[in-house]
C-alpha atoms as a PDB file:
ATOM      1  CA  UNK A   1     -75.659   2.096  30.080  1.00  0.00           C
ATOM      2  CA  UNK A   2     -72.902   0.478  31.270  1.00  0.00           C
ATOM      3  CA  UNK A   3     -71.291  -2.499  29.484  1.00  0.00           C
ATOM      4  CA  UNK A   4     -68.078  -4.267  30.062  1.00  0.00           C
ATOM      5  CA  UNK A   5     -65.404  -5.317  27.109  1.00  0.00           C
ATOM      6  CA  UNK A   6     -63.440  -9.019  26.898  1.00  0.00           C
ATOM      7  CA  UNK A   7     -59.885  -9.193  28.177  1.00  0.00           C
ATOM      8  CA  UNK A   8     -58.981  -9.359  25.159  1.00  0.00           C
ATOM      9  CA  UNK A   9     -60.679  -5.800  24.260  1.00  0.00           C
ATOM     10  CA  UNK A  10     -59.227  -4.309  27.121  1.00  0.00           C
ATOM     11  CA  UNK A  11     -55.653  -5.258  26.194  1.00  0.00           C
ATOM     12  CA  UNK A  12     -56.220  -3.858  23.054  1.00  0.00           C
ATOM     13  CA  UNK A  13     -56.672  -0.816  24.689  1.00  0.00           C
ATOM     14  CA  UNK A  14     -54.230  -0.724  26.746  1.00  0.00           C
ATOM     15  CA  UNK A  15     -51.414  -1.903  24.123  1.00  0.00           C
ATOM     16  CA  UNK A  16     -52.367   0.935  21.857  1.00  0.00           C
ATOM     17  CA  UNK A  17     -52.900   3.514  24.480  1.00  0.00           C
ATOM     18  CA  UNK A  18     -49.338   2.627  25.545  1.00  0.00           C
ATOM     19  CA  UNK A  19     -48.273   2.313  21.887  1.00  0.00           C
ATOM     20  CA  UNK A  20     -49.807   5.550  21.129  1.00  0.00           C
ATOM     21  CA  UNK A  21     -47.637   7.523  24.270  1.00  0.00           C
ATOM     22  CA  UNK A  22     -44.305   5.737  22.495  1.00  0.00           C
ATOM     23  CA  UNK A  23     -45.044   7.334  19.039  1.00  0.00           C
ATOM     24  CA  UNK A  24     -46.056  10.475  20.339  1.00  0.00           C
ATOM     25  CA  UNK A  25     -43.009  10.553  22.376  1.00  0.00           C
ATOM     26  CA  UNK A  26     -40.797   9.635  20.022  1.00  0.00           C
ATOM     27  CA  UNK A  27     -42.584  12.237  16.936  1.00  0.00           C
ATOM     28  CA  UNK A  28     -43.345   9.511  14.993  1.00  0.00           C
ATOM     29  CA  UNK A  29     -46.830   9.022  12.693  1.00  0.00           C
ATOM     30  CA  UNK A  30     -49.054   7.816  15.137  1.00  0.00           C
ATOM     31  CA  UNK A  31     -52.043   6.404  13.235  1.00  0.00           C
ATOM     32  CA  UNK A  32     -49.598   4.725  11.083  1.00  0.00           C
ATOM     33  CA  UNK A  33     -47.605   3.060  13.945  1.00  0.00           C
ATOM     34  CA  UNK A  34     -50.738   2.048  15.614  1.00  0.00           C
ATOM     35  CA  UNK A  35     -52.075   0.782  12.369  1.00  0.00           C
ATOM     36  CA  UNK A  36     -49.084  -1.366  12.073  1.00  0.00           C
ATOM     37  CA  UNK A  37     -49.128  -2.531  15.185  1.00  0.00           C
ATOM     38  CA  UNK A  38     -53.323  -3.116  15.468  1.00  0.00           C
ATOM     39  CA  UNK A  39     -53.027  -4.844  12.002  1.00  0.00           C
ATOM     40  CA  UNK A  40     -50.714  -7.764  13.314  1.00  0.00           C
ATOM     41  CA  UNK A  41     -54.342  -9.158  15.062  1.00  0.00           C
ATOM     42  CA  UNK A  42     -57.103  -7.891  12.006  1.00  0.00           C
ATOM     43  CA  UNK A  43     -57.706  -4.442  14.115  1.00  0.00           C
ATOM     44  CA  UNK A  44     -56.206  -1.543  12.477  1.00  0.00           C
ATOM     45  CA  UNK A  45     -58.742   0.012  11.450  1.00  0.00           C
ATOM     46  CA  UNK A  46     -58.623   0.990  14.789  1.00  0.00           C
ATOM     47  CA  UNK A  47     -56.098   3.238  14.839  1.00  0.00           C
ATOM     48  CA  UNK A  48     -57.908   6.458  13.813  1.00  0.00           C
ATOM     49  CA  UNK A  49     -60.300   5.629  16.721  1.00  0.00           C
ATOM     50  CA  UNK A  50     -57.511   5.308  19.133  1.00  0.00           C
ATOM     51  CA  UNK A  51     -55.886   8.055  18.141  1.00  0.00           C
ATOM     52  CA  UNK A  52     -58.827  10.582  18.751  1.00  0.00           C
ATOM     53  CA  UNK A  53     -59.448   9.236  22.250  1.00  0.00           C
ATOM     54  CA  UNK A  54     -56.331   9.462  22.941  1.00  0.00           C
ATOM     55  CA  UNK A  55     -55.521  12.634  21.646  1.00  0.00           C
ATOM     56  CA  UNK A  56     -59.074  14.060  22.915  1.00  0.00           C
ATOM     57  CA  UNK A  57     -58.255  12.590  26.435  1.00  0.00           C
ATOM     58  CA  UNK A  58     -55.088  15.060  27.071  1.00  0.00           C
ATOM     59  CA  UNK A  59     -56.703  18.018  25.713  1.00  0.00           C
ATOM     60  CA  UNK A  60     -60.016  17.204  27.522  1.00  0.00           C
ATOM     61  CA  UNK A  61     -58.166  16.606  30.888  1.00  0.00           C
ATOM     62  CA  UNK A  62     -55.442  19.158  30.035  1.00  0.00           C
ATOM     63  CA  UNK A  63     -52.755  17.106  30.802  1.00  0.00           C
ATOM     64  CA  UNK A  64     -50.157  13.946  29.399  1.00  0.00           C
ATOM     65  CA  UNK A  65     -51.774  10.849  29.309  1.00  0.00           C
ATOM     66  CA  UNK A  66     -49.623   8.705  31.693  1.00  0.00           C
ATOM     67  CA  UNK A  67     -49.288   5.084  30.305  1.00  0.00           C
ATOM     68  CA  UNK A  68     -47.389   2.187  31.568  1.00  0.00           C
ATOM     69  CA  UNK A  69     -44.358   0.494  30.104  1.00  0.00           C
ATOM     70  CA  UNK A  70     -45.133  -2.378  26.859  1.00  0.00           C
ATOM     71  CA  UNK A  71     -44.495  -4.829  29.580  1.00  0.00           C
ATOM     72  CA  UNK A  72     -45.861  -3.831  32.266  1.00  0.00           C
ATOM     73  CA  UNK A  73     -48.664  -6.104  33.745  1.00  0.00           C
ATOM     74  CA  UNK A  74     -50.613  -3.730  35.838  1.00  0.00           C
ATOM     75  CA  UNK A  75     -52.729  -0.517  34.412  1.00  0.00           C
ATOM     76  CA  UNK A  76     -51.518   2.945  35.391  1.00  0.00           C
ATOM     77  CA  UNK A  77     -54.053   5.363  36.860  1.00  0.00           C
ATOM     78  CA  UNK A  78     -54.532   6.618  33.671  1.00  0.00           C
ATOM     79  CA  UNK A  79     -55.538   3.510  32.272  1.00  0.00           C
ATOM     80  CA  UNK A  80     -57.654   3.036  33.838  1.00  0.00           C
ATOM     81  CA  UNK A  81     -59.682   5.915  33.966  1.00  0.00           C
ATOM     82  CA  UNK A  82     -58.824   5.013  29.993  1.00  0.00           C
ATOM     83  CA  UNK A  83     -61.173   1.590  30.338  1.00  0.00           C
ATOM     84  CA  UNK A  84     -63.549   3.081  32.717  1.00  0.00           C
ATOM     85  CA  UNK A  85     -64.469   5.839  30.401  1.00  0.00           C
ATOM     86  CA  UNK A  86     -64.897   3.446  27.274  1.00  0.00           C
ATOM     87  CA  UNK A  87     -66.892   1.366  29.431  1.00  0.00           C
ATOM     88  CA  UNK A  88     -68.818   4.029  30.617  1.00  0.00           C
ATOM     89  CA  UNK A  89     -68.124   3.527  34.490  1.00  0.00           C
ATOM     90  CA  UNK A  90     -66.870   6.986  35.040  1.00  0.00           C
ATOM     91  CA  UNK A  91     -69.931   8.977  33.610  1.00  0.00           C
ATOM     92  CA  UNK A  92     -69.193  12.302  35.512  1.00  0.00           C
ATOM     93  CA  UNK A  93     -65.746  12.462  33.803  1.00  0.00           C
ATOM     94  CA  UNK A  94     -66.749  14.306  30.742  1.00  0.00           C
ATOM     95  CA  UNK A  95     -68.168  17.261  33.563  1.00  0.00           C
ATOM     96  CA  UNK A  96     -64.353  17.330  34.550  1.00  0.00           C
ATOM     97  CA  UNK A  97     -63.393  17.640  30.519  1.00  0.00           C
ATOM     98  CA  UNK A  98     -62.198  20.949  28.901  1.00  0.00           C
ATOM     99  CA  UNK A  99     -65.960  22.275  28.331  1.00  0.00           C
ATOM    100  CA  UNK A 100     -65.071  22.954  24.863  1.00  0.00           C
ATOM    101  CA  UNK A 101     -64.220  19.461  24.042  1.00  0.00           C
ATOM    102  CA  UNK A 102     -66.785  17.231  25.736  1.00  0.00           C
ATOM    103  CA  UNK A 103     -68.820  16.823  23.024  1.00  0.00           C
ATOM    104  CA  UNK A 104     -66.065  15.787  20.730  1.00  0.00           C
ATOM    105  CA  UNK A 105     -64.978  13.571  23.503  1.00  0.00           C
ATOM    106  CA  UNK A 106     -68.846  11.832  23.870  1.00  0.00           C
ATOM    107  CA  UNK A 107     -68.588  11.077  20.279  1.00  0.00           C
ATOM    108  CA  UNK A 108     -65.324   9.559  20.042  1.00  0.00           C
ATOM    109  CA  UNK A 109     -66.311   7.576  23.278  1.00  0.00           C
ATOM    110  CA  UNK A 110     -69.437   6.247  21.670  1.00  0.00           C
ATOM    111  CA  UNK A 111     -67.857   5.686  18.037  1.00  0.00           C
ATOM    112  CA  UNK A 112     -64.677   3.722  19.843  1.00  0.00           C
ATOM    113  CA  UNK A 113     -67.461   1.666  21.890  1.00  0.00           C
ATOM    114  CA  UNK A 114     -68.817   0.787  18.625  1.00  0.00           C
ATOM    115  CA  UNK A 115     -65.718  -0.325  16.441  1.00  0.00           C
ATOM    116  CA  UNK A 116     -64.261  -2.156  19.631  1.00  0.00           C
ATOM    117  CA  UNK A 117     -67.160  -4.432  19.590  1.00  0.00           C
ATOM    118  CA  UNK A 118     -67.194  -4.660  15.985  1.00  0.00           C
ATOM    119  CA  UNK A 119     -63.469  -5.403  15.125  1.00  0.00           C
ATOM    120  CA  UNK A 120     -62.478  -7.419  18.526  1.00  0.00           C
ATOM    121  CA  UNK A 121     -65.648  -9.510  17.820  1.00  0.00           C
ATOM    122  CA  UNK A 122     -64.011 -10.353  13.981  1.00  0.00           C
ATOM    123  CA  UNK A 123     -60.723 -10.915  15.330  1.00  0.00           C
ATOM    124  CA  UNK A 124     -61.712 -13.386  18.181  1.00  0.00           C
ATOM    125  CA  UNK A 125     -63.628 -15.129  15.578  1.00  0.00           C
ATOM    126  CA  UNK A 126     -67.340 -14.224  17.194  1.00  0.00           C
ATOM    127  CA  UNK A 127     -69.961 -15.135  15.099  1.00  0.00           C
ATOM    128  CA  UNK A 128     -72.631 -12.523  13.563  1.00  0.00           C
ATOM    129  CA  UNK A 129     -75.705 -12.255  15.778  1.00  0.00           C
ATOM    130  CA  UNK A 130     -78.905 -12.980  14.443  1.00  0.00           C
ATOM    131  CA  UNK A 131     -80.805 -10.051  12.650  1.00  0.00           C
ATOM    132  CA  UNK A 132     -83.085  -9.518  15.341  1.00  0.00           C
ATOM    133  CA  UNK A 133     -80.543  -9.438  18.251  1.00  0.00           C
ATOM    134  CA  UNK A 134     -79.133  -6.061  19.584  1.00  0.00           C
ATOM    135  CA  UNK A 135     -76.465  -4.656  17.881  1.00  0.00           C
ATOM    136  CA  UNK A 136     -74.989  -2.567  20.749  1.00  0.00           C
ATOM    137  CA  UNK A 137     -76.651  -2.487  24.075  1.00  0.00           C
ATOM    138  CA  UNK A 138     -77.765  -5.839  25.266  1.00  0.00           C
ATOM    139  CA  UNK A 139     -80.618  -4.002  26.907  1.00  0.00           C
ATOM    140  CA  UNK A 140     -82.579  -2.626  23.429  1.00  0.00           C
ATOM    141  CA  UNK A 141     -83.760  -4.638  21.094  1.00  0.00           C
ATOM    142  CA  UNK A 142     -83.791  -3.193  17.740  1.00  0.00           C
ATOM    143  CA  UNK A 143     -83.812  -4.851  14.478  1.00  0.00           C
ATOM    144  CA  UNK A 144     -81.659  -4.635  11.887  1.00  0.00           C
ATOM    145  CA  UNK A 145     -82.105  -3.482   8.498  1.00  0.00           C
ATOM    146  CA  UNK A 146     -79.189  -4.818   5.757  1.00  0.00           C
ATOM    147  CA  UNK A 147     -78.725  -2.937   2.836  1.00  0.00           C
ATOM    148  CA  UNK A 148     -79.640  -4.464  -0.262  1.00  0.00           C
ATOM    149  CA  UNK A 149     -76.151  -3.921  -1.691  1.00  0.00           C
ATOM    150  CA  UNK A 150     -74.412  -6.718   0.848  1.00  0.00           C
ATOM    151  CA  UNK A 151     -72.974  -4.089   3.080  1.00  0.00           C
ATOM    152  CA  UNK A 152     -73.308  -4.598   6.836  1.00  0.00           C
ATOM    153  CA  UNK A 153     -75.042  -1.373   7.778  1.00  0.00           C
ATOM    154  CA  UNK A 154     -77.344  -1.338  10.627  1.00  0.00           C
ATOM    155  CA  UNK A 155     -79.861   1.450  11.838  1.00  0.00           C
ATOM    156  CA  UNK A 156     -81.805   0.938  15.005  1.00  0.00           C
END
């Protein structure tokens, strides 16, 4: 299913997929420097995730992920095949993927799509959905199960 993410999710992306080129560019730590620069807006713990994608995307397409400039306005190509694949538009691009790493790269898709929602919905101040809404497809409806401890664990 296909499922679009807020401007405000999308510049995420793009910001750390362009962050993410300069530190691997330059040698530096990359899940630190995107951590540092998520944090600034509540998001770093999704650095890890943006690292994997990102890192998953070159070897999967065999080739340098080509990002725009920090200032740039407009999206390289690259981009946005970036947003297109976490919005799952561009569903025969895994065929197209280094066969050995399309699994890897379905799983990181799916667990970015996940902690996008999550953490951009906490930082723009979204409220919690009821219990019996859908956590992650607006299509399903599923209802969730707390755990008794407090945590905010869902199973469908």
């Amino acid at each position: 299913m296909r499922f679009a993410f807020s401007p405000a999710a999308i510049w995420t992306i793009i910001d750390s997929a362009r962050h993410w080129r300069i530190a691997r560019d330059a040698g530096d730590p990359v899940q630190p420097s995107l951590y540092e620069r998520l944090e600034r807006f509540g998001a770093g713990l999704l650095a890890p995730v943006f690292d994997s994608v990102m890192t998953l995307f070159e070897g999967g397409f065999r080739r340098r992920f080509r990002a725009g400039s920090p200032l740039d306005i407009g999206f390289s190509r690259d981009e946005h095949h970036l947003v297109a694949l976490l919005e799952g538009a561009d569903t025969d691009a895994i065929e197209r993927f280094e066969p050995s790493l399309a699994s890897a790269m379905r799983v990181a898709l799916h667990s970015a799509r996940i902690m996008l929602l999550s953490i951009i919905g906490e930082v723009a101040g979204v409220l919690s959905a009821p219990a019996s809404a859908p956590f992650f497809f607006p299509a399903t409806t599923t209802q969730r199960q707390p755990l008794s401890d407090g945590i905010p664990v869902y199973f469908r």
